[in-house]
C-alpha atoms as a PDB file:
ATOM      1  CA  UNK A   1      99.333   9.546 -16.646  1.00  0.00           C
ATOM      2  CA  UNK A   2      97.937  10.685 -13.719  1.00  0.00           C
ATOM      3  CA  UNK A   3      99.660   9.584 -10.515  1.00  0.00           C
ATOM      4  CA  UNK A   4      97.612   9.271  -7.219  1.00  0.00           C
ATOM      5  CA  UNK A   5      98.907   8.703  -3.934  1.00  0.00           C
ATOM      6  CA  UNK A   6      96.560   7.862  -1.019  1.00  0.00           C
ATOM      7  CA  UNK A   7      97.526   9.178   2.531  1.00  0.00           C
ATOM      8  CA  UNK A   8      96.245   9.057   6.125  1.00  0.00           C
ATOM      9  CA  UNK A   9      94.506   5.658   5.562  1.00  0.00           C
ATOM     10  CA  UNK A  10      91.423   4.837   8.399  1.00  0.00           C
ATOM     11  CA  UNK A  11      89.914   1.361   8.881  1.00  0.00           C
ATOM     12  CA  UNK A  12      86.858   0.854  10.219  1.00  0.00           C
ATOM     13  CA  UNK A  13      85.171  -1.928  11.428  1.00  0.00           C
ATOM     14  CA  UNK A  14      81.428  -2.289  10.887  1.00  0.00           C
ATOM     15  CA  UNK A  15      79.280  -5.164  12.420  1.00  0.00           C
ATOM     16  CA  UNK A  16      75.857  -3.886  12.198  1.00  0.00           C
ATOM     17  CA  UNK A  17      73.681  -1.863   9.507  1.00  0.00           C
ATOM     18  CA  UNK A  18      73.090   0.593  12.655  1.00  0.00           C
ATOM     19  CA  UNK A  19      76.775   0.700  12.457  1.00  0.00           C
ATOM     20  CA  UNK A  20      76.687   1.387   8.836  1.00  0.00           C
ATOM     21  CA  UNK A  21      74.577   4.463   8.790  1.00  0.00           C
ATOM     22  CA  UNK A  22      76.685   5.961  12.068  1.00  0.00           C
ATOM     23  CA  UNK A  23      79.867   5.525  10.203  1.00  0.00           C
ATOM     24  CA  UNK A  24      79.459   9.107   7.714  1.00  0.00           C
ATOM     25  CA  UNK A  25      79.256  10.967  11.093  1.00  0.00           C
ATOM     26  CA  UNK A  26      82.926   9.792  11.801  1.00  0.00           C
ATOM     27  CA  UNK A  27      84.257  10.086   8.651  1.00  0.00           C
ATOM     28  CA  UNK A  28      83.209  13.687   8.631  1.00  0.00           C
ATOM     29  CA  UNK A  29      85.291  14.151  11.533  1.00  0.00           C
ATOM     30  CA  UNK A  30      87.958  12.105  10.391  1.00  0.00           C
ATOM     31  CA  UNK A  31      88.225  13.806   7.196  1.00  0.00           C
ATOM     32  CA  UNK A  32      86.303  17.075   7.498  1.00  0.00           C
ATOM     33  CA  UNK A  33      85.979  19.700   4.319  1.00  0.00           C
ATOM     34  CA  UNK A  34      85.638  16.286   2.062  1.00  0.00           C
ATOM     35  CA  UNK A  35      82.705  16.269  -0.037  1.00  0.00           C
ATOM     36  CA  UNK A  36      83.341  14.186  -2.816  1.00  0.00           C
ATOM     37  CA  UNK A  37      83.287  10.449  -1.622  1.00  0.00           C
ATOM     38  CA  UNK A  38      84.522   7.601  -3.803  1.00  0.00           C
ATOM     39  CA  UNK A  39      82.761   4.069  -2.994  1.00  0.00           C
ATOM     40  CA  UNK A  40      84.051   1.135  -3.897  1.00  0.00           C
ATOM     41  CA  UNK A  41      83.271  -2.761  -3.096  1.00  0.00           C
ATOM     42  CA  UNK A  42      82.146  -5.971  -4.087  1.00  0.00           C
ATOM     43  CA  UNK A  43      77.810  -6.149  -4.692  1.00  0.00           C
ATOM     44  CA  UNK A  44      76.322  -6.050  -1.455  1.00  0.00           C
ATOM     45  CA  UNK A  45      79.527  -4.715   0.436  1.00  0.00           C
ATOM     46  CA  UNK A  46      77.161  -1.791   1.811  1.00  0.00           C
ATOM     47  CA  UNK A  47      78.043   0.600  -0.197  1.00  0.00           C
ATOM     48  CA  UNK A  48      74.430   2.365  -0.778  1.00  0.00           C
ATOM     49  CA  UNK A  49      73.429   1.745   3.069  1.00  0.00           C
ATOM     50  CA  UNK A  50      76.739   3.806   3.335  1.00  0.00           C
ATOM     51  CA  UNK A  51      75.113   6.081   1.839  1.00  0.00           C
ATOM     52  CA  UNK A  52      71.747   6.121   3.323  1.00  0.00           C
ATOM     53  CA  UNK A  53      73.252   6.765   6.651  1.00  0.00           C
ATOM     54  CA  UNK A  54      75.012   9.972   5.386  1.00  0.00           C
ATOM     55  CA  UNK A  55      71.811  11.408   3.764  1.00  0.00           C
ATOM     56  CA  UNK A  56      70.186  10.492   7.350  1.00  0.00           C
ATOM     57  CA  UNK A  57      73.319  13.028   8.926  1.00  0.00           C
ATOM     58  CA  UNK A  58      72.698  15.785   6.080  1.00  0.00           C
ATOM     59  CA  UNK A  59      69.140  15.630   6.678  1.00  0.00           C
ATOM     60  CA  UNK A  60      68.027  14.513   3.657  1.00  0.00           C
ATOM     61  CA  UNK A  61      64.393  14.562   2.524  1.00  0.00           C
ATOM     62  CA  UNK A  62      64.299  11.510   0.755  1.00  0.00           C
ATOM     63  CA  UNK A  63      65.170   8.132   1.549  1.00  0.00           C
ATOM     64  CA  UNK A  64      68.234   7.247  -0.414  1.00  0.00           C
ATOM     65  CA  UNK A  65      67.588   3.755  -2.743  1.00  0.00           C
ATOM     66  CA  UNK A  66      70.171   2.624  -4.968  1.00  0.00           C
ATOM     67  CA  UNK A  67      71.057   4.714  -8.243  1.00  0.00           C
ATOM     68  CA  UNK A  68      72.003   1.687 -10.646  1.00  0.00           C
ATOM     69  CA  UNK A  69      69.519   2.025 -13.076  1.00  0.00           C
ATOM     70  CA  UNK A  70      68.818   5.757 -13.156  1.00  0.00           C
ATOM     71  CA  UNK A  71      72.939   5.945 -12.729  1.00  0.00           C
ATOM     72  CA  UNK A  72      72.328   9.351 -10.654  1.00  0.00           C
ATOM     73  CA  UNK A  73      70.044  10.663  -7.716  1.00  0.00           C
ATOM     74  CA  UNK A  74      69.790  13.861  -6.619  1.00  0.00           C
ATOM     75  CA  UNK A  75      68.215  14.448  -3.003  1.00  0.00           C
ATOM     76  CA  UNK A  76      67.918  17.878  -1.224  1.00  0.00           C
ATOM     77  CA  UNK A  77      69.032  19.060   1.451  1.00  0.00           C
ATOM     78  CA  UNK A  78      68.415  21.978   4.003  1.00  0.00           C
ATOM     79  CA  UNK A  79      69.194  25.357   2.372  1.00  0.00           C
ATOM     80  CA  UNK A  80      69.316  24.339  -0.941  1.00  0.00           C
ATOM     81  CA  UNK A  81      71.960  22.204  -0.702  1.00  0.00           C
ATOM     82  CA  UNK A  82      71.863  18.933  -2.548  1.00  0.00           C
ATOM     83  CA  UNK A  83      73.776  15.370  -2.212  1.00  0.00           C
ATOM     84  CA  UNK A  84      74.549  13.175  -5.750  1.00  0.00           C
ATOM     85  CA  UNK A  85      74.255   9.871  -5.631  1.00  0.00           C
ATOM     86  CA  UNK A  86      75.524   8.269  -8.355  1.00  0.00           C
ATOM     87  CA  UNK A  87      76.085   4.381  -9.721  1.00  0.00           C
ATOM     88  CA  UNK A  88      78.280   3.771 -12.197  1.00  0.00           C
ATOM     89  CA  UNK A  89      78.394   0.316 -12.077  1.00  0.00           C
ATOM     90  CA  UNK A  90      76.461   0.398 -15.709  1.00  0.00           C
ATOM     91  CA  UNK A  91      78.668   2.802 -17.093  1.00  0.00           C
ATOM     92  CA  UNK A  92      81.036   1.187 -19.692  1.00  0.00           C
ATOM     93  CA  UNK A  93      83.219   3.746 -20.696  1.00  0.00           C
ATOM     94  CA  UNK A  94      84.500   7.327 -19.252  1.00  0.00           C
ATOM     95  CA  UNK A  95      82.717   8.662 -22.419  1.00  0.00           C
ATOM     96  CA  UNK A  96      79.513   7.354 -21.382  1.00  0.00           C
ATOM     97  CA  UNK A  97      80.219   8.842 -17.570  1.00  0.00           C
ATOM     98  CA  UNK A  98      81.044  12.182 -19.688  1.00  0.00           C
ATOM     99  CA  UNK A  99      77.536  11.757 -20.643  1.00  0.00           C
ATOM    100  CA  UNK A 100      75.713  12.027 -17.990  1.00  0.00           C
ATOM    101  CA  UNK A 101      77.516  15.206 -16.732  1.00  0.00           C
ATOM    102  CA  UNK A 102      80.057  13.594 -14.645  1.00  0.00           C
ATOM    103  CA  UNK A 103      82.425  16.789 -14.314  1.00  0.00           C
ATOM    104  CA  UNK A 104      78.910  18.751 -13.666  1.00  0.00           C
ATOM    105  CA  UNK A 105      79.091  16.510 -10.665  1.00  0.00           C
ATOM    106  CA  UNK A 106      81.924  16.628  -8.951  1.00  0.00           C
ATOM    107  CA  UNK A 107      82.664  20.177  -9.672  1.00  0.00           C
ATOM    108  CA  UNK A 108      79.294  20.955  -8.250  1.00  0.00           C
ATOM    109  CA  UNK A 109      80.577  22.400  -4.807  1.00  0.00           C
ATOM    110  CA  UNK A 110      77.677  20.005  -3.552  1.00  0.00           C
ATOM    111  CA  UNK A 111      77.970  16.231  -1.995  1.00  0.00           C
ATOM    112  CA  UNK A 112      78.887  13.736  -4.388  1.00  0.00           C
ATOM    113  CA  UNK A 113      78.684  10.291  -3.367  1.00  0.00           C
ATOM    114  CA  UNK A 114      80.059   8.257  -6.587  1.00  0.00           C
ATOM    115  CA  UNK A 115      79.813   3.942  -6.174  1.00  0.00           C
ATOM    116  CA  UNK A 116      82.207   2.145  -8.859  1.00  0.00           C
ATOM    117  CA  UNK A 117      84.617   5.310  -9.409  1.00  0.00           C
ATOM    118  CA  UNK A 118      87.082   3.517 -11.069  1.00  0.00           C
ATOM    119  CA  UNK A 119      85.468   4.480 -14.629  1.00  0.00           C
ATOM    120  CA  UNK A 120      85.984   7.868 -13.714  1.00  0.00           C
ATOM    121  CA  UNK A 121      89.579   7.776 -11.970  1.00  0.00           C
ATOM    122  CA  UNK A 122      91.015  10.434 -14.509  1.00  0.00           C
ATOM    123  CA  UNK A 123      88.687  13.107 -12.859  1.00  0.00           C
ATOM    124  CA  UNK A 124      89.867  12.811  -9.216  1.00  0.00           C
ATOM    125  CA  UNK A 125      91.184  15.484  -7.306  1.00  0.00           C
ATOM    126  CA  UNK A 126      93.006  15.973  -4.378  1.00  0.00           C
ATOM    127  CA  UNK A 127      90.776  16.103  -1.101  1.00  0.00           C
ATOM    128  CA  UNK A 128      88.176  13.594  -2.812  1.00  0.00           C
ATOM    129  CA  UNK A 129      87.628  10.671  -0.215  1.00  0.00           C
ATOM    130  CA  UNK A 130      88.051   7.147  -1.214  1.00  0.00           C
ATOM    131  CA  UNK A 131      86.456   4.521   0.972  1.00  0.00           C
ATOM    132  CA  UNK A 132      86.377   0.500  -0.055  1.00  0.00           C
ATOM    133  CA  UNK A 133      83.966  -1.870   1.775  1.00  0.00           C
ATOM    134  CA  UNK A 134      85.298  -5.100   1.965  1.00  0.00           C
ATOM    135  CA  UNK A 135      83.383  -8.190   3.194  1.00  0.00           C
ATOM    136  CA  UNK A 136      85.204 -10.198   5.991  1.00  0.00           C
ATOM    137  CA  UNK A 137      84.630 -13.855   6.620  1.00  0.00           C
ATOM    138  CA  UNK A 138      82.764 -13.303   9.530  1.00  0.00           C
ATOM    139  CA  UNK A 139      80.068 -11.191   8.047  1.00  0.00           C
ATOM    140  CA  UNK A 140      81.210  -7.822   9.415  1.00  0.00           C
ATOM    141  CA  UNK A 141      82.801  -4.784   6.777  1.00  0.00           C
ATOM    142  CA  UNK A 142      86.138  -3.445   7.015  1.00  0.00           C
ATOM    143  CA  UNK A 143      85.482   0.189   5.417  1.00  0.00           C
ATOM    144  CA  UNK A 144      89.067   1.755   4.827  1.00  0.00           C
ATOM    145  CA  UNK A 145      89.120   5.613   4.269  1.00  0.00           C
ATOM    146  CA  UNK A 146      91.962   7.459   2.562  1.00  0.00           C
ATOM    147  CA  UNK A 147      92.108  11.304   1.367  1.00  0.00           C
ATOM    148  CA  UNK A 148      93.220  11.287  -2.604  1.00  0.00           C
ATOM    149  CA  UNK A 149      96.400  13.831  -3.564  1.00  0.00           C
ATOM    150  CA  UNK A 150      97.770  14.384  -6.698  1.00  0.00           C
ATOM    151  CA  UNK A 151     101.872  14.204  -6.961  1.00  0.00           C
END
């Protein structure tokens, strides 16, 4: 089985959808060289304005919608460089996420931005960024960020 132990955990704490698409900036700092990012939270947690706000720092040339019924996005970036957005909230089996070229993905050397990775948990590797939005009673997110390693 594979064992997976999360260090170096950051909380963040986001109040504002301005807030939201500022965040990647800082996690890129906090966590730099990490290109694979894992998403998880509830519906609604912010998970593809997240997103959105990272394409904005890459300099994407699309605006970023969410993936969920096309499962993956693609949108370029300068030089030929290209972030993956991908939903797998659909998904209902790691054979189906096999499907779709899942390894393709994340062995891509590219960004790869993956909401609902818990499907595809058997693929992680160290250096891969996991990052759950959680909704607090007041309204505002709590966005934790932790590197993955593999013991």
């Amino acid at each position: 089985m594979l064992e997976v132990s999360l260090y170096m955990i950051k909380t963040y704490t986001i109040c504002s959808v301005a807030e939201m698409h500022a965040l990647p900036a800082q996690l890129m700092e906090d966590f730099p060289g990490s290109t694979v990012w894992l998403l998880s939270g509830d519906l609604g947690a912010g998970k593809t304005t997240l997103v959105q706000g990272l394409a904005q720092h890459l300099h994407a040339a699309d605006l970023v919608t969410s993936p969920t019924f096309s499962i993956v996005q693609p949108y370029l970036l300068p030089e030929d460089r290209w972030l993956y957005h991908l939903d797998l909230y659909r998904l209902k089996s790691a054979e189906e996420a096999i499907e779709i070229g899942i390894e393709d993905y994340l062995d891509s050397g590219e960004w790869c931005v993956v909401e609902w990775p818990e499907l595809i948990e058997p693929w992680w590797l160290s250096g891969y960024l996991q990052l759950e939005i959680r909704i607090k009673t007041d309204g505002c997110r709590e966005v934790s960020g932790q590197l993955v390693t593999l013991d």
